[in-house]
N, C-alpha and C. Protein backbone atom coordinates (compact mmCIF):
# COMPACT_ATOMS: atom_id res chain seq x y z
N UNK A 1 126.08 137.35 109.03
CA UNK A 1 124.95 136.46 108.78
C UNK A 1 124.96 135.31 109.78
N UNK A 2 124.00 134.74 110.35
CA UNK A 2 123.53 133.85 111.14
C UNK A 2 122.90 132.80 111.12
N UNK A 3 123.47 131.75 110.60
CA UNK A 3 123.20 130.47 110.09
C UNK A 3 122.79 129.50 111.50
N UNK A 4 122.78 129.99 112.39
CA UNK A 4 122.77 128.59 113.64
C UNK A 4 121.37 127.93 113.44
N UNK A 5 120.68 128.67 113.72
CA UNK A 5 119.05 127.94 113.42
C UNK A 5 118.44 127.68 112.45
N UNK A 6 119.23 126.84 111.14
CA UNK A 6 118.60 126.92 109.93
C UNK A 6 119.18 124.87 109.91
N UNK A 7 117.77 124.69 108.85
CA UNK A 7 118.15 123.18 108.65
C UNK A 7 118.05 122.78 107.03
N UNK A 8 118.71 121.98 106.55
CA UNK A 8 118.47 122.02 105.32
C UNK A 8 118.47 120.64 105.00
N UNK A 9 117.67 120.50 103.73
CA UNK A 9 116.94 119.01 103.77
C UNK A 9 117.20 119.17 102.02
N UNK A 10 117.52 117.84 101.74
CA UNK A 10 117.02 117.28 100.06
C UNK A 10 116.05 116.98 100.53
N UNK A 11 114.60 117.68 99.19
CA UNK A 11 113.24 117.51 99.60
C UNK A 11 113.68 116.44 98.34
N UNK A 12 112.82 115.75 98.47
CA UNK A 12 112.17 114.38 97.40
C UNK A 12 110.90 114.38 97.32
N UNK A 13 110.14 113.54 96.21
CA UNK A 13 108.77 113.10 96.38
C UNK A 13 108.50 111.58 95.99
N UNK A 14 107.54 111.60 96.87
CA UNK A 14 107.23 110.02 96.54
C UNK A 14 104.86 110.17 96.40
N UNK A 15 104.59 109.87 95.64
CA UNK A 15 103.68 109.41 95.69
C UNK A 15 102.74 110.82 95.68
N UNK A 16 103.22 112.06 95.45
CA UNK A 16 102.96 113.26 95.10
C UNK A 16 103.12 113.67 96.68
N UNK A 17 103.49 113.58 97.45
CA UNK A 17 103.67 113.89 98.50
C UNK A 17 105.26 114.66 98.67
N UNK A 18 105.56 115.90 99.02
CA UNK A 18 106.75 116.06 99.33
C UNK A 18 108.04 116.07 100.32
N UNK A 19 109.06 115.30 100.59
CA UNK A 19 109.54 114.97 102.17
C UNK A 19 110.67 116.13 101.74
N UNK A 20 111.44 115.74 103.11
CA UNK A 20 112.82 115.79 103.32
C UNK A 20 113.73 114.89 103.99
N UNK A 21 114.97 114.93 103.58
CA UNK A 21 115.67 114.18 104.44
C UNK A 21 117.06 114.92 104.74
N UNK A 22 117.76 114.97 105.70
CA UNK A 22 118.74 115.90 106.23
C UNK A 22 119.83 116.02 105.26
N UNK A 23 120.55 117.16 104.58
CA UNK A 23 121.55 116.84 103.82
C UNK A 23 122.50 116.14 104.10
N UNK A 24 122.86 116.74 105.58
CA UNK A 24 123.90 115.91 106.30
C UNK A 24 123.92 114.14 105.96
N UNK A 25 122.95 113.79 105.66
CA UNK A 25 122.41 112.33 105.32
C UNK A 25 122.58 111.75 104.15
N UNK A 26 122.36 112.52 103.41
CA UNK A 26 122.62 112.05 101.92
C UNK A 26 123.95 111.66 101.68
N UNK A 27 124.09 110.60 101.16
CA UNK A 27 125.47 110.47 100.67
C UNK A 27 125.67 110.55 99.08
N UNK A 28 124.85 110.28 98.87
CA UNK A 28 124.54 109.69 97.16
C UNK A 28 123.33 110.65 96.53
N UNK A 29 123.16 110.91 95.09
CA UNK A 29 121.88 111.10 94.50
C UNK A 29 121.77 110.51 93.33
N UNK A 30 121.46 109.32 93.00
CA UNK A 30 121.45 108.56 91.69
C UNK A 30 120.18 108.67 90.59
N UNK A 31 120.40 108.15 89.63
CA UNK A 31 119.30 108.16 88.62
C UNK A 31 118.79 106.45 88.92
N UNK A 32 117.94 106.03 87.86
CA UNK A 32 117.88 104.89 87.93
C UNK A 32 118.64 103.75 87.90
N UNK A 33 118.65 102.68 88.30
CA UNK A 33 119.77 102.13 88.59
C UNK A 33 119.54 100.69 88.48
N UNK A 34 120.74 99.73 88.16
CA UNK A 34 120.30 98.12 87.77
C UNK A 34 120.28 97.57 88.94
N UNK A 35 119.18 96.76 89.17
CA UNK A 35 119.27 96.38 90.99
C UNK A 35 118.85 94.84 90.67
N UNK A 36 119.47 94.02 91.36
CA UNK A 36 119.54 92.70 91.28
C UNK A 36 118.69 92.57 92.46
N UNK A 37 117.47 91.63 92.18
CA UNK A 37 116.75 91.18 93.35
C UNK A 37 117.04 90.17 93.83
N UNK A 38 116.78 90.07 95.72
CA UNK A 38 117.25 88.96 96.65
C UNK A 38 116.13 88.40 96.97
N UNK A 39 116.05 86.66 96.52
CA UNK A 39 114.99 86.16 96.91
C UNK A 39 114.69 85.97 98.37
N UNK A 40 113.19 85.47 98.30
CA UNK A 40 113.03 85.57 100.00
C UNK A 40 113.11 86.64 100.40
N UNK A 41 113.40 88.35 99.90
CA UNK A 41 113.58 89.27 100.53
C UNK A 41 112.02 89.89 101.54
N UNK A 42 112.02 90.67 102.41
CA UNK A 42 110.68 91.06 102.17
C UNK A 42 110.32 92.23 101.15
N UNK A 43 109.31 92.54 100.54
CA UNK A 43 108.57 93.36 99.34
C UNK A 43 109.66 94.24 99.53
N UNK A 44 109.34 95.30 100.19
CA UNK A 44 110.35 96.55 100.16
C UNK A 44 111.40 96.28 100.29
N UNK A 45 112.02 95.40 99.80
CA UNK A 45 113.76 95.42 99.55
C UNK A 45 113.89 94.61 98.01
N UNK A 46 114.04 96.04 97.27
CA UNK A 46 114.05 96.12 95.85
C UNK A 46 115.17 94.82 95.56
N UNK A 47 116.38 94.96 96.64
CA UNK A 47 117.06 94.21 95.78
C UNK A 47 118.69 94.94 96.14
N UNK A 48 119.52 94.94 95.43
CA UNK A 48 121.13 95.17 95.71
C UNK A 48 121.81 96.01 94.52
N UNK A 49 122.20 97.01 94.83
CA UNK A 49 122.79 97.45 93.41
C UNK A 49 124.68 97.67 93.94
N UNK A 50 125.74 97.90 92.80
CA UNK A 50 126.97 98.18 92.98
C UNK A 50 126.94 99.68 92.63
N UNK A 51 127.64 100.06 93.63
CA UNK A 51 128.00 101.84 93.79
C UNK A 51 129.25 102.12 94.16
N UNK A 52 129.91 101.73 93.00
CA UNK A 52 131.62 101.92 92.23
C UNK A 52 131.91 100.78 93.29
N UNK A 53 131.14 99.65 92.98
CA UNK A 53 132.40 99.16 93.85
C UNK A 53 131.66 98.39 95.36
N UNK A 54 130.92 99.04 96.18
CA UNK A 54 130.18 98.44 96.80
C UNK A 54 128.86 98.20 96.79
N UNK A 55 128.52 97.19 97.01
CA UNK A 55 126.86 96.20 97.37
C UNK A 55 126.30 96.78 98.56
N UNK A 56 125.16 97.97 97.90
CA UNK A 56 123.92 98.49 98.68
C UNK A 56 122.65 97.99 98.14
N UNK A 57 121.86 97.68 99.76
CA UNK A 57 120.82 97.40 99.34
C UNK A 57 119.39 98.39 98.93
N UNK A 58 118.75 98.29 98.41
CA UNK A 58 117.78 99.17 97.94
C UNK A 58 116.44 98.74 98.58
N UNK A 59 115.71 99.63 98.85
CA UNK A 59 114.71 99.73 99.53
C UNK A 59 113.75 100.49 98.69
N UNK A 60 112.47 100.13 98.35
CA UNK A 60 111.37 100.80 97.28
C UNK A 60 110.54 101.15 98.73
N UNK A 61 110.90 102.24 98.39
CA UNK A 61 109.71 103.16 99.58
C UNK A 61 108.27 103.60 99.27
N UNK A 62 108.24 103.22 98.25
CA UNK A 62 106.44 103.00 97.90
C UNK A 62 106.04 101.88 98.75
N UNK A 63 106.63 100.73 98.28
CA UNK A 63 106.16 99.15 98.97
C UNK A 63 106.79 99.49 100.42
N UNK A 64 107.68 100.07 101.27
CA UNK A 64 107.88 100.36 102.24
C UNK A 64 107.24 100.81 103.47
N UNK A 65 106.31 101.82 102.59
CA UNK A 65 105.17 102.75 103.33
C UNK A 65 103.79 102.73 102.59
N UNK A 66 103.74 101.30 102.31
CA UNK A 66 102.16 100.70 101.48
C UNK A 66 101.79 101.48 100.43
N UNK A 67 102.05 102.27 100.14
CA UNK A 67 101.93 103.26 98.54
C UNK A 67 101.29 102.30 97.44
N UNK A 68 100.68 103.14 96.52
CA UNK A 68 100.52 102.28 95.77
C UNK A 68 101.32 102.23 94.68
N UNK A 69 101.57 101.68 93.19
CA UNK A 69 102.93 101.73 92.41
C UNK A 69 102.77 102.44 91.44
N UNK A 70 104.03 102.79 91.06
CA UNK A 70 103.59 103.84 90.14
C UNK A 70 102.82 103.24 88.79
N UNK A 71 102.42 104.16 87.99
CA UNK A 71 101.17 103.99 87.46
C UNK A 71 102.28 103.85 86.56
N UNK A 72 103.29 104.55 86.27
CA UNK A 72 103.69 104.51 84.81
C UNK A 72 105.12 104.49 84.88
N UNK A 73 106.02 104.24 83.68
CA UNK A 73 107.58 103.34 83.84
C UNK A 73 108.40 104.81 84.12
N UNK A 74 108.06 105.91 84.64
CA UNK A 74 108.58 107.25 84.69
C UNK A 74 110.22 106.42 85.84
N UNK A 75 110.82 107.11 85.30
CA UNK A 75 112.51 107.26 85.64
C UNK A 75 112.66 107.45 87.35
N UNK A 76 112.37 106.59 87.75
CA UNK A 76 112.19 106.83 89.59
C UNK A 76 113.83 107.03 89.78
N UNK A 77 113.99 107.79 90.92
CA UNK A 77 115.67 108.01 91.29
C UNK A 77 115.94 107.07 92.68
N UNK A 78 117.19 107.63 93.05
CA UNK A 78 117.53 106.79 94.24
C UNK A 78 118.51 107.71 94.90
N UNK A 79 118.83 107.47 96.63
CA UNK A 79 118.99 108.36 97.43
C UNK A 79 119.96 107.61 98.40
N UNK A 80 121.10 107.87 98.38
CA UNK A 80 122.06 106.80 99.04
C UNK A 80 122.30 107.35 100.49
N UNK A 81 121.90 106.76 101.98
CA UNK A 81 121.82 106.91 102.69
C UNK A 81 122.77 105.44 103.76
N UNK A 82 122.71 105.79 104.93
CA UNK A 82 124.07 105.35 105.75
C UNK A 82 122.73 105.17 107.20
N UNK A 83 122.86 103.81 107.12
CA UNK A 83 122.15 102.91 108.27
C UNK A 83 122.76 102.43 109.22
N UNK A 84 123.16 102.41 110.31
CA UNK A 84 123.96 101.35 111.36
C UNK A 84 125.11 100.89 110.54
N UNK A 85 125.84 102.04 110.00
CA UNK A 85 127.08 101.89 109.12
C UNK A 85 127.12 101.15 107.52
N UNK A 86 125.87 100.73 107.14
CA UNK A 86 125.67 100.03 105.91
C UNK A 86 124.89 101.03 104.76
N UNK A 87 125.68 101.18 103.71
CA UNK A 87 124.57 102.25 103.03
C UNK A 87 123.31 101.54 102.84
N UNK A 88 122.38 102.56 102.29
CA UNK A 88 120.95 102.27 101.87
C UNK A 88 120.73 102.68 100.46
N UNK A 89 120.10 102.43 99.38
CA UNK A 89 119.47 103.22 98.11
C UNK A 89 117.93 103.33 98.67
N UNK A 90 117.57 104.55 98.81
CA UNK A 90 115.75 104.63 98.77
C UNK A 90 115.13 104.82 97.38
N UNK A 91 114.58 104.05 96.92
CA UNK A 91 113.97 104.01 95.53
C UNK A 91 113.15 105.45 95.69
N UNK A 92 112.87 106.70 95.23
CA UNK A 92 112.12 107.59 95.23
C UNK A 92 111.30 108.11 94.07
N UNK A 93 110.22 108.68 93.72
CA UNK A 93 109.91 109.44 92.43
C UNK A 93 110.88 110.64 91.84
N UNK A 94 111.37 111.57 92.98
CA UNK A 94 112.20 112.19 92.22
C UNK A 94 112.81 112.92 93.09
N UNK A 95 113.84 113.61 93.04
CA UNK A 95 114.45 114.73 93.67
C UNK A 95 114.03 115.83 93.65
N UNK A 96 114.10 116.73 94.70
CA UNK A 96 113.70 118.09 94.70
C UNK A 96 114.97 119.15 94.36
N UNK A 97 114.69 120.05 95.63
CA UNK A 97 115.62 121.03 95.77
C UNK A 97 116.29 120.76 97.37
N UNK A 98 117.24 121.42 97.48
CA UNK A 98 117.81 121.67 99.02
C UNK A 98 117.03 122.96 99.49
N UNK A 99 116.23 122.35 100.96
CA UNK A 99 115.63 123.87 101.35
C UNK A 99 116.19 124.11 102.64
N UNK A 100 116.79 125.11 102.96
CA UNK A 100 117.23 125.63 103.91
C UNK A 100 116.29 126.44 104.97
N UNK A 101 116.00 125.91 105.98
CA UNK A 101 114.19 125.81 106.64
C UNK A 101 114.88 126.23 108.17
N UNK A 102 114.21 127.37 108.77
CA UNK A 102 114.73 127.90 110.48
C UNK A 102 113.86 126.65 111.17
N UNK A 103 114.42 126.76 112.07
CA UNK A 103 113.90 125.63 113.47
C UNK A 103 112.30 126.23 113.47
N UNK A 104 112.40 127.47 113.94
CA UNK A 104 110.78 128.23 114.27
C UNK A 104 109.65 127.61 113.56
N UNK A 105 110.00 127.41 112.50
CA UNK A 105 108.83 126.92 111.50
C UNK A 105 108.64 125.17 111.64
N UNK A 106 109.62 124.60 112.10
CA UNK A 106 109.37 123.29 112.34
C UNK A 106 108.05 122.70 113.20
N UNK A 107 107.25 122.07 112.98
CA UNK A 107 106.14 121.50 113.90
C UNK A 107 106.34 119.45 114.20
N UNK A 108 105.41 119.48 115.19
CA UNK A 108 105.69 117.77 115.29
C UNK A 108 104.41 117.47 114.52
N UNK A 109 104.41 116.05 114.15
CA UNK A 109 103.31 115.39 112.95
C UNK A 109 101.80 115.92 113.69
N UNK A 110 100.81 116.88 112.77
CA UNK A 110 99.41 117.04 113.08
C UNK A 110 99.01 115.66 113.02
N UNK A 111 97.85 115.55 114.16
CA UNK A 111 96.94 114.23 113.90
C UNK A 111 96.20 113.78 112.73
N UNK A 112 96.58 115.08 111.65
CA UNK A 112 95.94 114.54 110.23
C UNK A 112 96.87 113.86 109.50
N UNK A 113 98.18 114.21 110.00
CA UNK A 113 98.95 113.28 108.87
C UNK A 113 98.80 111.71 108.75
N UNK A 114 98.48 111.21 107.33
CA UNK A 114 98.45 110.08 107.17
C UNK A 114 99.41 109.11 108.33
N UNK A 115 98.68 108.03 108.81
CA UNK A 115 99.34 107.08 109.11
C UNK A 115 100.84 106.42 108.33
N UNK A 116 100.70 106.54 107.50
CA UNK A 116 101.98 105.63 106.70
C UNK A 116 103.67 106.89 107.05
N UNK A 117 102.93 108.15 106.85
CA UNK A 117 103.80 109.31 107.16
C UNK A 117 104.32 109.22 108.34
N UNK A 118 103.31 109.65 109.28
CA UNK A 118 103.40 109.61 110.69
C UNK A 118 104.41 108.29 111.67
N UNK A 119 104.49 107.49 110.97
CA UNK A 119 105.79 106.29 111.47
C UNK A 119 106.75 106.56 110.96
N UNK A 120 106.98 107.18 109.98
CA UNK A 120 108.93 107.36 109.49
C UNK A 120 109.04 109.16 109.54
N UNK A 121 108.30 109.91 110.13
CA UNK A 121 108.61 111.48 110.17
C UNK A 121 108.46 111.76 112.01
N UNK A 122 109.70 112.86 111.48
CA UNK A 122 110.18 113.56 112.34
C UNK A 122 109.31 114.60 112.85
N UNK A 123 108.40 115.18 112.02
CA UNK A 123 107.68 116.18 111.90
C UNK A 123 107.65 117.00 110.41
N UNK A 124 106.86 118.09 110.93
CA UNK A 124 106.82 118.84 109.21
C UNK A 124 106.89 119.91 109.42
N UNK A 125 107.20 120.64 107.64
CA UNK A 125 107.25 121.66 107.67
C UNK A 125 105.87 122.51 106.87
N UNK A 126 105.19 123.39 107.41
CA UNK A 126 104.06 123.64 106.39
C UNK A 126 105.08 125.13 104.98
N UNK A 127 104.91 124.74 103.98
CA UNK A 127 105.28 125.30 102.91
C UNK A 127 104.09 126.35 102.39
N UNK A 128 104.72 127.29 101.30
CA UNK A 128 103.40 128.50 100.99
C UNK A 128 102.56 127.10 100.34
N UNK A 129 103.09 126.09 99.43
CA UNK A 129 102.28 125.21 98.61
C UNK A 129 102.18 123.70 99.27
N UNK A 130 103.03 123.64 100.00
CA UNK A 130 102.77 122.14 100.58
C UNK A 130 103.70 121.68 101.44
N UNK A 131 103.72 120.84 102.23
CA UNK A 131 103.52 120.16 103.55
C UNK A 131 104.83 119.29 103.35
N UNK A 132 105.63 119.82 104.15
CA UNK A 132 106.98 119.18 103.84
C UNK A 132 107.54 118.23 104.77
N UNK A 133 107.31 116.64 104.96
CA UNK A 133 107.27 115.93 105.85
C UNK A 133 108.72 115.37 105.94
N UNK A 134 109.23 115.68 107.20
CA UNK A 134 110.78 114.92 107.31
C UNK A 134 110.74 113.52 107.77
N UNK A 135 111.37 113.07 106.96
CA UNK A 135 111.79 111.85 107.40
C UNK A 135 112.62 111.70 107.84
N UNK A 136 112.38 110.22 108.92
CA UNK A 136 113.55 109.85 110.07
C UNK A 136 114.03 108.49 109.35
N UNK A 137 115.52 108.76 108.90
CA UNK A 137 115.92 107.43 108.39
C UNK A 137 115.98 106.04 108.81
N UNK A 138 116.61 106.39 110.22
CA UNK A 138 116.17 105.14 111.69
C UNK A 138 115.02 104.69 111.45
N UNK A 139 113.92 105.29 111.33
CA UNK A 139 112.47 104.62 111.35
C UNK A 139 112.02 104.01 110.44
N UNK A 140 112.82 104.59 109.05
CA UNK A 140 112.31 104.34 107.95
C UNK A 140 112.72 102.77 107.49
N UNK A 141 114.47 102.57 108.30
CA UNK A 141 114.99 101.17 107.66
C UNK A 141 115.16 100.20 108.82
N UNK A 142 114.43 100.94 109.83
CA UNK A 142 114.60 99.76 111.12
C UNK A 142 113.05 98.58 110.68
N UNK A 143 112.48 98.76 109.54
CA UNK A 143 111.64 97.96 109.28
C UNK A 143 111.38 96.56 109.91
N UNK A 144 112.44 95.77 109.33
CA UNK A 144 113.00 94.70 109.60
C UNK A 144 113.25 93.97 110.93
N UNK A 145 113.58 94.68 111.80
CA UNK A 145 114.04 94.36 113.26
C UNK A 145 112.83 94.27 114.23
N UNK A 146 111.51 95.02 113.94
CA UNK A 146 110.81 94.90 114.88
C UNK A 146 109.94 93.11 114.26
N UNK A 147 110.37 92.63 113.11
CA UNK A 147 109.75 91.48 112.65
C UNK A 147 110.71 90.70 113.54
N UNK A 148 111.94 90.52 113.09
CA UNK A 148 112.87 89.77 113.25
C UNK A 148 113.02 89.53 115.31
N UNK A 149 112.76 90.60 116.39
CA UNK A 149 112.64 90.56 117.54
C UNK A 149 111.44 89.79 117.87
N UNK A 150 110.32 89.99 117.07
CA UNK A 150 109.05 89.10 117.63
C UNK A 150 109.24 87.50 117.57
């Protein structure tokens, strides 16, 4: 069997939309979680939670990528990811599955993909049911820096 050209992603969803993000990436998959908010933060930084032990910050990727909020108190999860050596929590709607996806089928972002998509993805994958947009974690939490350089 011949595994070289295959990629596999925790799909998530946010906002009925379905992503991925590289397994290799994931460090964490949490449920909801107690997050202490930092004043002065900007919007999308939910705030700080402890994960056995260490202080990660959390990031609500609705308010991240202008979304609007969820409508209702449904059990949002979280997705522990590794930034310029600092973990991350991404606030998400929910977890998927791990899909194990060949290169061949990979495309770069169509000019239809939403704007908000199109700045934190890598490209997509088209699915028999839907549109599987990867996200680039770099893009997603370098938020901050292009404020902070101006």
């Amino acid at each position: 069997m011949e595994e070289l050209n295959k990629y596999d992603y925790v799909t998530i969803w946010l906002d009925g939309q379905m992503c991925g993000i590289p397994v290799l990436e994931v460090h964490d998959v949490l449920s909801k979680q107690a997050i202490t908010e930092i004043p002065l933060s900007p919007a999308a930084v939910a705030g700080v939670l402890n994960l056995r032990g260490q202080i990660v910050t959390a990031i609500d990727l609705r308010k991240r990528l202008n979304l609007e909020d969820r409508e209702d108190n449904s059990e949002e999860m979280n997705i522990v990811v590794e930034y310029q050596n600092e973990p991350y929590s991404l606030i998400i709607d929910r977890v998927g599955d791990v899909l194990s996806l060949s290169e061949e089928s990979f495309e770069k972002n169509p000019v239809t993909l939403e704007a908000c998509w199109q700045n934190v993805s890598t490209g997509i994958f088209r699915l028999d049911e839907d549109l599987l947009v990867i996200l680039d974690i770099e893009k997603l939490l370098s938020f901050g820096e292009a404020k902070a350089a101006a």
